[in-house]
C-alpha atoms as a PDB file:
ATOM      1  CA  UNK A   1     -46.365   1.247 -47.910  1.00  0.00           C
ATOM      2  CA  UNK A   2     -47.577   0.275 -44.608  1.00  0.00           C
ATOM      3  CA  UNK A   3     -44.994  -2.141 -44.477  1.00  0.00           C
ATOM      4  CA  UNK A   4     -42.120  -0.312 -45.529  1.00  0.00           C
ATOM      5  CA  UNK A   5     -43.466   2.307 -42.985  1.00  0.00           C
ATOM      6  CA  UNK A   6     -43.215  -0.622 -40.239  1.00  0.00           C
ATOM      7  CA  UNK A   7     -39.752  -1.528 -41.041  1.00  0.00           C
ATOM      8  CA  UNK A   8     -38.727   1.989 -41.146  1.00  0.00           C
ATOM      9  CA  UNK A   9     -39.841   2.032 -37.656  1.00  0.00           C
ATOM     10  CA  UNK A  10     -38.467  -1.066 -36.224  1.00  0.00           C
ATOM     11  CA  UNK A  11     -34.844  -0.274 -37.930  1.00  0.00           C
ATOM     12  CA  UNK A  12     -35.221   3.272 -35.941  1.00  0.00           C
ATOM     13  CA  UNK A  13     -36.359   1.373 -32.689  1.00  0.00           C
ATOM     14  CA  UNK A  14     -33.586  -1.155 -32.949  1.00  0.00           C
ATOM     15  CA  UNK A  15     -30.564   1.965 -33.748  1.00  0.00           C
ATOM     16  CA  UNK A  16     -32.113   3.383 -31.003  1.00  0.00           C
ATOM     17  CA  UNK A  17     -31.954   0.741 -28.319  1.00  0.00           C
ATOM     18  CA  UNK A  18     -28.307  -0.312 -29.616  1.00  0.00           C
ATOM     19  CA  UNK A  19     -27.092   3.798 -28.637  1.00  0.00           C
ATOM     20  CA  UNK A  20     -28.992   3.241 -25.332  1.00  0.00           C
ATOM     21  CA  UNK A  21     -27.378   0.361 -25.099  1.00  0.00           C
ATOM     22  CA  UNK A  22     -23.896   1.604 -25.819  1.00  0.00           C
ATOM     23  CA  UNK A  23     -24.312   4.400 -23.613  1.00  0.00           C
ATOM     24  CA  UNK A  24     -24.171   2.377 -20.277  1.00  0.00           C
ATOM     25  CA  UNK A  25     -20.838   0.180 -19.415  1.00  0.00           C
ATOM     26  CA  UNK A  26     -20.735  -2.316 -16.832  1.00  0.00           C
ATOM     27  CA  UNK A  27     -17.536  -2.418 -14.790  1.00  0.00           C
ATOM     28  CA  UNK A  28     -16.091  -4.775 -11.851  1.00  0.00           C
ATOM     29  CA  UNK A  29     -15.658  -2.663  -8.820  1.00  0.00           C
ATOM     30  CA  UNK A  30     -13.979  -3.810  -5.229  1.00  0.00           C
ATOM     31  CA  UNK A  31     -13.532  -2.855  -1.642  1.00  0.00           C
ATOM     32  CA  UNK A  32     -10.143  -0.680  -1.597  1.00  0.00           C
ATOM     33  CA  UNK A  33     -11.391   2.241   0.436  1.00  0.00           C
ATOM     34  CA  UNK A  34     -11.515   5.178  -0.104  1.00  0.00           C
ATOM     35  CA  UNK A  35     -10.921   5.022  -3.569  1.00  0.00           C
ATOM     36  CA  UNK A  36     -13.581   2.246  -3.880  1.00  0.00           C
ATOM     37  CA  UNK A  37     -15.864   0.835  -1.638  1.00  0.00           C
ATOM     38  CA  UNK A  38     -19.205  -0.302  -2.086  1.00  0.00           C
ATOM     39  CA  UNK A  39     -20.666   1.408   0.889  1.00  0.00           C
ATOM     40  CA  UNK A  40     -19.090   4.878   0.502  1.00  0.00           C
ATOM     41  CA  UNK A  41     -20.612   8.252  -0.914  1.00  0.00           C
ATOM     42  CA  UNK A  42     -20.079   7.593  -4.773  1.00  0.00           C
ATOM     43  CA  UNK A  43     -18.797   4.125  -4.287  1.00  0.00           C
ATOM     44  CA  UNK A  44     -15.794   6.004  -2.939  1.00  0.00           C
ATOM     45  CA  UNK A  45     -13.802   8.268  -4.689  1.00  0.00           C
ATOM     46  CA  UNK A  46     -11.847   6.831  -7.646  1.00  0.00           C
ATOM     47  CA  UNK A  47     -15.608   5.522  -8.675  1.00  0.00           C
ATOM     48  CA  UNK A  48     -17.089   8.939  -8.430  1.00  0.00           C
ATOM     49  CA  UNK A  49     -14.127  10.284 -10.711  1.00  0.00           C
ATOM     50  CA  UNK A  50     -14.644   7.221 -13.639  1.00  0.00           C
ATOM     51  CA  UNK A  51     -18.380   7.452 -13.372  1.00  0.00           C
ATOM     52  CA  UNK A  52     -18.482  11.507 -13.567  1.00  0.00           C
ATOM     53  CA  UNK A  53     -15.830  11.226 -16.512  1.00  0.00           C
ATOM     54  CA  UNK A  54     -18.118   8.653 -18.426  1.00  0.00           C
ATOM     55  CA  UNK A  55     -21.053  11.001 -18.121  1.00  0.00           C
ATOM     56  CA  UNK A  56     -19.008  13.813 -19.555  1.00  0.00           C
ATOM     57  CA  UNK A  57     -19.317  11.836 -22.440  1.00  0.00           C
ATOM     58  CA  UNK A  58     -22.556  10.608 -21.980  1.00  0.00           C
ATOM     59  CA  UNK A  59     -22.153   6.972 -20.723  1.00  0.00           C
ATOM     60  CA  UNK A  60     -23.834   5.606 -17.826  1.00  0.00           C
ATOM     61  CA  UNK A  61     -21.592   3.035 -15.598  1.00  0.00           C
ATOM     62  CA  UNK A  62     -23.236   0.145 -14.048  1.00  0.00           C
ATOM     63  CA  UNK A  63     -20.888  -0.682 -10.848  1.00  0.00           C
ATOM     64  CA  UNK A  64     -20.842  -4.538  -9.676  1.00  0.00           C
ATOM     65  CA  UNK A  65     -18.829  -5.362  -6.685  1.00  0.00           C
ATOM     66  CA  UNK A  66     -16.693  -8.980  -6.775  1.00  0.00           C
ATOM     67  CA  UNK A  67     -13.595  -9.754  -5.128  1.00  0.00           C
ATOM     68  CA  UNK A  68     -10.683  -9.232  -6.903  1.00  0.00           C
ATOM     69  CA  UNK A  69      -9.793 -12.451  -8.184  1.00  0.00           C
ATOM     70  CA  UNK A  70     -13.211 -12.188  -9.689  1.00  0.00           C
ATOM     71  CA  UNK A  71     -13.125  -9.096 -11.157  1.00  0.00           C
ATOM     72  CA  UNK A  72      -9.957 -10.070 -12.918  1.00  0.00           C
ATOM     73  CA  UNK A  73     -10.967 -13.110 -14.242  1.00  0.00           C
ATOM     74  CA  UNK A  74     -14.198 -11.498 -15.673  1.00  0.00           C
ATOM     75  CA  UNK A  75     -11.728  -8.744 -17.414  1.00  0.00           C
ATOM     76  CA  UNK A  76      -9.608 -11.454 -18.652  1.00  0.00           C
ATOM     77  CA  UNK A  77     -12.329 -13.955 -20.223  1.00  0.00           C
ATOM     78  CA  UNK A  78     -14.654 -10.862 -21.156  1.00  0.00           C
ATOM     79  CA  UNK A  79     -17.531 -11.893 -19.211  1.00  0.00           C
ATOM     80  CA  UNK A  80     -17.738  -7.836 -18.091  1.00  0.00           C
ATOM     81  CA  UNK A  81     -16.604  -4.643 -20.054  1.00  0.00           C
ATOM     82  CA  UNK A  82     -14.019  -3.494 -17.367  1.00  0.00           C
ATOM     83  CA  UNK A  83     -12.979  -3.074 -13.870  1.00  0.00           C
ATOM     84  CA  UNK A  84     -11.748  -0.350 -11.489  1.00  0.00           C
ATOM     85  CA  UNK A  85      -9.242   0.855 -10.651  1.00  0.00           C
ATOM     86  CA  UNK A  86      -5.726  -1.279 -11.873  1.00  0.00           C
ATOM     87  CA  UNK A  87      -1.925  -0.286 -12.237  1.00  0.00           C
ATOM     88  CA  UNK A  88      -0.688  -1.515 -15.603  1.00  0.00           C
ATOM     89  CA  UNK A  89       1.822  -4.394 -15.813  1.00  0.00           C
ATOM     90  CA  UNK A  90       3.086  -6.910 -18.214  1.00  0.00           C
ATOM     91  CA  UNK A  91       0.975  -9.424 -16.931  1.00  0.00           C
ATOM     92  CA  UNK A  92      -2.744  -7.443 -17.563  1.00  0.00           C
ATOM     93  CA  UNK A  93      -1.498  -6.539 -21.247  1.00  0.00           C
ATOM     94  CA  UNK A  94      -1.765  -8.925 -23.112  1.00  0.00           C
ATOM     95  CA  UNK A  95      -5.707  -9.261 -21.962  1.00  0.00           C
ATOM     96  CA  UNK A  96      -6.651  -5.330 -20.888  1.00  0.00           C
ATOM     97  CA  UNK A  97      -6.610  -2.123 -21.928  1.00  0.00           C
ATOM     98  CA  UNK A  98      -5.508   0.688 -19.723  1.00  0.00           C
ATOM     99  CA  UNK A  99      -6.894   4.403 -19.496  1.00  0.00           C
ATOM    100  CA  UNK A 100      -4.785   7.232 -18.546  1.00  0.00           C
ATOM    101  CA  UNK A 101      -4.400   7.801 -14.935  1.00  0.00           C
ATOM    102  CA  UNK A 102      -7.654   7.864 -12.919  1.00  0.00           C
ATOM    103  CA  UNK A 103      -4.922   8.321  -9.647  1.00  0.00           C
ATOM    104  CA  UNK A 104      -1.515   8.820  -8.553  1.00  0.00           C
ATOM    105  CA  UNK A 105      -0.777   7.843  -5.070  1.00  0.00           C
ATOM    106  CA  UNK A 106       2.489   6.590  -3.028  1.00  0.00           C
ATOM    107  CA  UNK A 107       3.342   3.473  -1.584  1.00  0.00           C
ATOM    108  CA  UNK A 108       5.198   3.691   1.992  1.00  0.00           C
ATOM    109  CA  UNK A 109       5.840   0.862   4.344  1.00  0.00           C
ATOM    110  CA  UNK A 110       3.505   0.729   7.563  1.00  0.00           C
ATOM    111  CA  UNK A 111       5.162  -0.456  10.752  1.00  0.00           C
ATOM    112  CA  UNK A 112       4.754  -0.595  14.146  1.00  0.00           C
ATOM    113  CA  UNK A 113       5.906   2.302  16.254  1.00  0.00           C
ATOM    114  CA  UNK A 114       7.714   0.256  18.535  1.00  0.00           C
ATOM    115  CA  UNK A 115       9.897  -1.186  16.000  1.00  0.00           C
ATOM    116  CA  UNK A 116      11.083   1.234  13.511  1.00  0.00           C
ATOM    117  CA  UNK A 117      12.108   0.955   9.963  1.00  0.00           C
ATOM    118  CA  UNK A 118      14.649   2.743   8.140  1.00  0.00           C
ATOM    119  CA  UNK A 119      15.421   1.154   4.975  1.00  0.00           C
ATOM    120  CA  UNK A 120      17.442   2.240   1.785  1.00  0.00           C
ATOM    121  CA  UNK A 121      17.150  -0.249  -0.644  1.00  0.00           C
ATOM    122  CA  UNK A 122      15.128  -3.594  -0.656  1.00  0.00           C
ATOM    123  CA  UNK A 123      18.547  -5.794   0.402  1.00  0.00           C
ATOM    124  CA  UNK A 124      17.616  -3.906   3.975  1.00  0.00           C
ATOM    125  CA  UNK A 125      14.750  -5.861   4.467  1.00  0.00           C
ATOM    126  CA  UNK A 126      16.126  -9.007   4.528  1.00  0.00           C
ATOM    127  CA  UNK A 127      14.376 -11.864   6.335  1.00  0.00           C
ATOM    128  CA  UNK A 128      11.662  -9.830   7.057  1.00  0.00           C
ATOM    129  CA  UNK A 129       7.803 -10.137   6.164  1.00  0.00           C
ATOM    130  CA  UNK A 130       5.140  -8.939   4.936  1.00  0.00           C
ATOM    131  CA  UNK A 131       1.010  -9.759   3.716  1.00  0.00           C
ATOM    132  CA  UNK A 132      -0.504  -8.738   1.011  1.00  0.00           C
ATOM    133  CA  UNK A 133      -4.333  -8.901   0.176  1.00  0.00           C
ATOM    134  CA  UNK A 134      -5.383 -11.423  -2.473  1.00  0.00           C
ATOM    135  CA  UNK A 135      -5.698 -10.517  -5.985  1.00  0.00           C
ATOM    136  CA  UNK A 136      -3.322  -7.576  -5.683  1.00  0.00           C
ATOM    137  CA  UNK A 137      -0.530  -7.221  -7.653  1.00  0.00           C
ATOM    138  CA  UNK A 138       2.770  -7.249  -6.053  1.00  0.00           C
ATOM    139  CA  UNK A 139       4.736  -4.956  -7.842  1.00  0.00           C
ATOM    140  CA  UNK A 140       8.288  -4.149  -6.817  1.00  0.00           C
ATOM    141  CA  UNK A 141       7.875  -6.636  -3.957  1.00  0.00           C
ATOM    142  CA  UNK A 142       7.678  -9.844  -6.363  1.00  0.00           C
ATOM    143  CA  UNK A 143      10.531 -10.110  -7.346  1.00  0.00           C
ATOM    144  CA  UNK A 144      12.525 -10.106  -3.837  1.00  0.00           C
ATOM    145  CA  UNK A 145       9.466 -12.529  -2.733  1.00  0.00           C
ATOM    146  CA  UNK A 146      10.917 -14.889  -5.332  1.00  0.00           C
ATOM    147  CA  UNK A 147      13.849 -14.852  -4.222  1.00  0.00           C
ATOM    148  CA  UNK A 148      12.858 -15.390  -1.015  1.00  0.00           C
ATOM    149  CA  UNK A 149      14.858 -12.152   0.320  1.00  0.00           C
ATOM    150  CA  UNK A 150      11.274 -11.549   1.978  1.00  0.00           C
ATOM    151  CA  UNK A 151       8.856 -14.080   2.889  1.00  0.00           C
ATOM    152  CA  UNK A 152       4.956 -12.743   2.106  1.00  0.00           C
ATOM    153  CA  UNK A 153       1.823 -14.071   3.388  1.00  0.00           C
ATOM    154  CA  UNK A 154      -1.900 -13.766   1.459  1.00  0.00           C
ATOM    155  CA  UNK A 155      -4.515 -12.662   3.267  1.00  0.00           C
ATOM    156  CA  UNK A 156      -8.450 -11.902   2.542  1.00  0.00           C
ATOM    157  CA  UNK A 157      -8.166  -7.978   2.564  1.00  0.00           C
ATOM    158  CA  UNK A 158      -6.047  -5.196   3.791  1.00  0.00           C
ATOM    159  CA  UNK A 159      -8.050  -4.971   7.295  1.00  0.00           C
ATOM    160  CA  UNK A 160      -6.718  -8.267   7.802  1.00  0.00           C
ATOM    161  CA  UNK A 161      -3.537  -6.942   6.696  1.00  0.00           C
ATOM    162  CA  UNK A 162      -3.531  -4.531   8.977  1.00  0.00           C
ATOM    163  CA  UNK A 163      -4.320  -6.664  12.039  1.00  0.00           C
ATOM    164  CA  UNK A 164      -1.579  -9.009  11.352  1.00  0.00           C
ATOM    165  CA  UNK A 165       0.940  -6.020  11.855  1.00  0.00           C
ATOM    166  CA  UNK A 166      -0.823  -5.117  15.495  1.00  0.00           C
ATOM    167  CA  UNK A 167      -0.155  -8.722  16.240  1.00  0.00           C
ATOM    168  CA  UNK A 168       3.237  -9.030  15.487  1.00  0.00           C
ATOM    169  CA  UNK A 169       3.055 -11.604  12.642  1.00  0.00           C
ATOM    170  CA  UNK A 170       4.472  -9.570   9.761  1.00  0.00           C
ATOM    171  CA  UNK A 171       7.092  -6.492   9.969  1.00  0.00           C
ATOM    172  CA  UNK A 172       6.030  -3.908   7.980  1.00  0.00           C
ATOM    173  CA  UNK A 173       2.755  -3.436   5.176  1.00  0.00           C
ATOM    174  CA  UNK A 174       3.401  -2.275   2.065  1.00  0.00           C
ATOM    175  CA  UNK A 175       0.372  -0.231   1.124  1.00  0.00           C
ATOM    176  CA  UNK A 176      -0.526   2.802  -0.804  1.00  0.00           C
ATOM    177  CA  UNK A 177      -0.071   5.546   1.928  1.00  0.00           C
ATOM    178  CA  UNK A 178      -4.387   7.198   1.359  1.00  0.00           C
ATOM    179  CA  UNK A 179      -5.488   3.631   1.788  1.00  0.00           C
ATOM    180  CA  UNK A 180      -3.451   2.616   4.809  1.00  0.00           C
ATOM    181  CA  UNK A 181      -4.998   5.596   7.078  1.00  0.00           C
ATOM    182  CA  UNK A 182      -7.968   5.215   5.814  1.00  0.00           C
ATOM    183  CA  UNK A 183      -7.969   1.725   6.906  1.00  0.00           C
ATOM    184  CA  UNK A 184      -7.123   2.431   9.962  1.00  0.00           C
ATOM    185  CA  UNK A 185      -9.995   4.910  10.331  1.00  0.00           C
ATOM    186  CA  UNK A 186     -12.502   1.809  10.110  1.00  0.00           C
ATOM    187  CA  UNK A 187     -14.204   0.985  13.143  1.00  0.00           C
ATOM    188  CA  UNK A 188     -12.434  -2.515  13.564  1.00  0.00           C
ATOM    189  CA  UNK A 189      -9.807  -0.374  14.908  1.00  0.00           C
ATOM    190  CA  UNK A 190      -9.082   1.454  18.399  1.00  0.00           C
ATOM    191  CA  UNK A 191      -7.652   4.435  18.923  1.00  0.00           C
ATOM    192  CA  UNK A 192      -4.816   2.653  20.292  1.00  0.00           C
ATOM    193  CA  UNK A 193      -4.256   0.241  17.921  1.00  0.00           C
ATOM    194  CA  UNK A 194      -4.496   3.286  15.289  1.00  0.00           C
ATOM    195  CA  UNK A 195      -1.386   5.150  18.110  1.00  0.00           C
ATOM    196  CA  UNK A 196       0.502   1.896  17.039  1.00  0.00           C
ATOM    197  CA  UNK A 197       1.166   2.259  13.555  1.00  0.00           C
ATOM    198  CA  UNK A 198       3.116   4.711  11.795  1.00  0.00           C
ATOM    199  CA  UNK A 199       5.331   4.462   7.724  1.00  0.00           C
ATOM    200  CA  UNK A 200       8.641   4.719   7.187  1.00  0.00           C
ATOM    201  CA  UNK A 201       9.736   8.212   5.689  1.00  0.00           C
ATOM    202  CA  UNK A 202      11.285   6.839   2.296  1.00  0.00           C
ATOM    203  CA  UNK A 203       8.219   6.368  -0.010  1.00  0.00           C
ATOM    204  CA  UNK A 204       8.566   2.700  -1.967  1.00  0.00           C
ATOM    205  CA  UNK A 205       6.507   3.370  -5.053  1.00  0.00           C
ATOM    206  CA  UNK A 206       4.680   5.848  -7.066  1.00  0.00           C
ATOM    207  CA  UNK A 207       1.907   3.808  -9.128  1.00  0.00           C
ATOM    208  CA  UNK A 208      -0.464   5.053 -11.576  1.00  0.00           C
ATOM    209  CA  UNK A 209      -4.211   3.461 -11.143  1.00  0.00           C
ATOM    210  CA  UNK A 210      -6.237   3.063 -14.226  1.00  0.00           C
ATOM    211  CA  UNK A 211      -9.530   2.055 -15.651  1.00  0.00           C
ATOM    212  CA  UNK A 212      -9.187  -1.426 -17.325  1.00  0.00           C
ATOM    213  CA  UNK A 213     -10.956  -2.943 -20.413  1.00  0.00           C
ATOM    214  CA  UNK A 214     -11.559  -6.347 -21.960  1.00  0.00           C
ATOM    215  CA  UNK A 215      -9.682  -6.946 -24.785  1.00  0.00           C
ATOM    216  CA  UNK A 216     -12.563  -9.069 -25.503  1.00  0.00           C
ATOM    217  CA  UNK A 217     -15.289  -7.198 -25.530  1.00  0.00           C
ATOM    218  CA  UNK A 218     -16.245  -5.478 -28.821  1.00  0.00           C
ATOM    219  CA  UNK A 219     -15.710  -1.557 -28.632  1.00  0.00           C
ATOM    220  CA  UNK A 220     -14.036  -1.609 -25.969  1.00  0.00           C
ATOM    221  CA  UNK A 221     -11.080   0.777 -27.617  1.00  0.00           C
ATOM    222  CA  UNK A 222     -13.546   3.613 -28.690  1.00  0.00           C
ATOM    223  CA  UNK A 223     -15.110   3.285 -24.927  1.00  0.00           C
ATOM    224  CA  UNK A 224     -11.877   3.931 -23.361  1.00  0.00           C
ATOM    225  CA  UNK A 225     -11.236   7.110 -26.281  1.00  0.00           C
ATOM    226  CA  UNK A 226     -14.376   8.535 -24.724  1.00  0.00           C
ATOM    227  CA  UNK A 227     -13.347   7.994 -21.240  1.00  0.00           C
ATOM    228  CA  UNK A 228      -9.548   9.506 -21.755  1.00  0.00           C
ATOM    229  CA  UNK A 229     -11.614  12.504 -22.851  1.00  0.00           C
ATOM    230  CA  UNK A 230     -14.074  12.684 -20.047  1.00  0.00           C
ATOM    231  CA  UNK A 231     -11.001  12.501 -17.630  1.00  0.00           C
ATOM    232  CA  UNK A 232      -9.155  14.966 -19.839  1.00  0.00           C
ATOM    233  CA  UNK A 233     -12.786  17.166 -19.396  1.00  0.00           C
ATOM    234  CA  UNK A 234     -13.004  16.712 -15.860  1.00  0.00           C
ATOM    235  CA  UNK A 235      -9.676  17.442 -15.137  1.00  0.00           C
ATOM    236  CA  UNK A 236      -9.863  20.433 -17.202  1.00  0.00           C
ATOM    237  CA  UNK A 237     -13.212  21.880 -15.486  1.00  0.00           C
ATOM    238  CA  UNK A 238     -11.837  22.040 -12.223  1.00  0.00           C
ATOM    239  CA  UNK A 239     -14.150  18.979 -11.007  1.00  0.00           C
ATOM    240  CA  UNK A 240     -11.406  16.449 -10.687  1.00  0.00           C
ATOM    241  CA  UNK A 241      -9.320  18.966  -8.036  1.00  0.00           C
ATOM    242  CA  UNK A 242     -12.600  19.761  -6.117  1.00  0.00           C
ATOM    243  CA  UNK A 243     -13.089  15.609  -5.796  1.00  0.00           C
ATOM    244  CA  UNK A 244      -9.106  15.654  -4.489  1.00  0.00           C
ATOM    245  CA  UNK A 245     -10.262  17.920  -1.857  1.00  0.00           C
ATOM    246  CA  UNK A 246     -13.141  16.064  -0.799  1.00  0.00           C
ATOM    247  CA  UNK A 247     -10.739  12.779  -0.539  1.00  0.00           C
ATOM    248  CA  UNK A 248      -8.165  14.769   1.812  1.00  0.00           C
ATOM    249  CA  UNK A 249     -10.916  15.861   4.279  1.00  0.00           C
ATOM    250  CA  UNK A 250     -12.459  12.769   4.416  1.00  0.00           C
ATOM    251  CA  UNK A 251     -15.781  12.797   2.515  1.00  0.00           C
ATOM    252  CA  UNK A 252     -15.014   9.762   0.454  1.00  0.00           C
ATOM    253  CA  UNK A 253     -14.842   7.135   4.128  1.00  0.00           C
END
């Protein structure tokens, strides 16, 4: 009896420590401020929106901060449950899963002030360049890139980005519009340097930013059910628009 009573015991322990253990997810996370940024309140703000969805739910997220390249070769191989925050493509399929849409934002063109840009269609920017931080994906851009319409240079992150504009080496940045100013809010940068650069009017993109899971990674399609309806919850409560407002006046930096 004593024994059964033991095993009882040790089969309750273990289902217990395997829901503890499903309760917590660990996800790549990256500097992309302020939507993610390992220094910012709530690891910025498209962190603060996954992790308080996940808790609607009751899972607790583990963030772990790589560089991009990283984090998406840990998604791909399943060597981590997930990462923050990615736009679906053709390319991440086949490998990830994809939540519904933790954010919505635009993508303009940043430019110098001095040298304007008015541009209809993607034929206008012939022979011009551009940089783009490593590990991003390059959307609408890759294509003309190819082709070698316009020539694109990598670079470490979008500071750099950013400082290759002030210095004349690229024309014009294509970056989502939040992230751009917010950039240029960092301390690496003057107020003059910040007087420099404006965005062209006609807005390039309009991309959807998920959560992404590992195909690889067992349960991975009931986690990302729970999340949809933690986001669906938070959105719902009011929570998610109160977190919007905090972004616009600056409480995620």
């Amino acid at each position: 009896m004593f024994r059964a009573l033991s095993r009882s015991i040790l089969c309750l322990l273990a289902a217990t420590l395997a829901l503890v253990q499903a309760a917590e997810i660990r996800l790549a996370n990256g500097e992309w401020a302020p939507y993610l940024a390992e220094k910012a309140p709530h690891n910025g703000f498209a962190s603060h929106v996954v992790t308080a969805a996940f808790d609607k739910v009751g899972v607790k997220v583990r963030y772990e901060f790589y560089p991009w390249a990283r984090a998406l070769s840990m998604v791909q191989n399943g060597e981590i449950a997930g990462s923050v925050v990615w736009s679906r493509s053709p390319e991440r399929e086949p490998f990830a899963l994809f939540s519904e849409p933790v954010i919505t934002d635009e993508e303009v063109l940043f430019h110098l002030k001095e040298k304007p840009l008015s541009w209809n269609d993607v034929s206008d920017l012939r022979g011009k360049s551009i940089a783009t931080p490593l590990g991003s994906k390059l959307g609408m851009w890759e294509a003309p890139i190819k082709s070698g319409i316009i020539r694109n240079q990598s670079v470490p992150n979008v500071e750099a980005a950013m400082k290759m504009l002030l210095a004349g080496r690229i024309d014009f940045l294509p970056m989502i519009r939040t992230v751009g100013y917010q950039t240029l809010r960092g301390k690496q940068f003057s107020d003059a340097e910040r007087a420099r650069i404006g965005h062209a009017s006609k807005v390039a993109d309009k991309i959807d930013y998920r959560l992404m899971l590992s195909r690889k990674v067992a349960g991975n399609e009931q986690m990302l059910e729970r999340f949809n309806e933690g986001l669906r919850q938070l959105r719902k409560s009011g929570e998610y628009a109160k977190m919007e407002a905090d972004l616009q006046a600056g409480k995620y930096d």
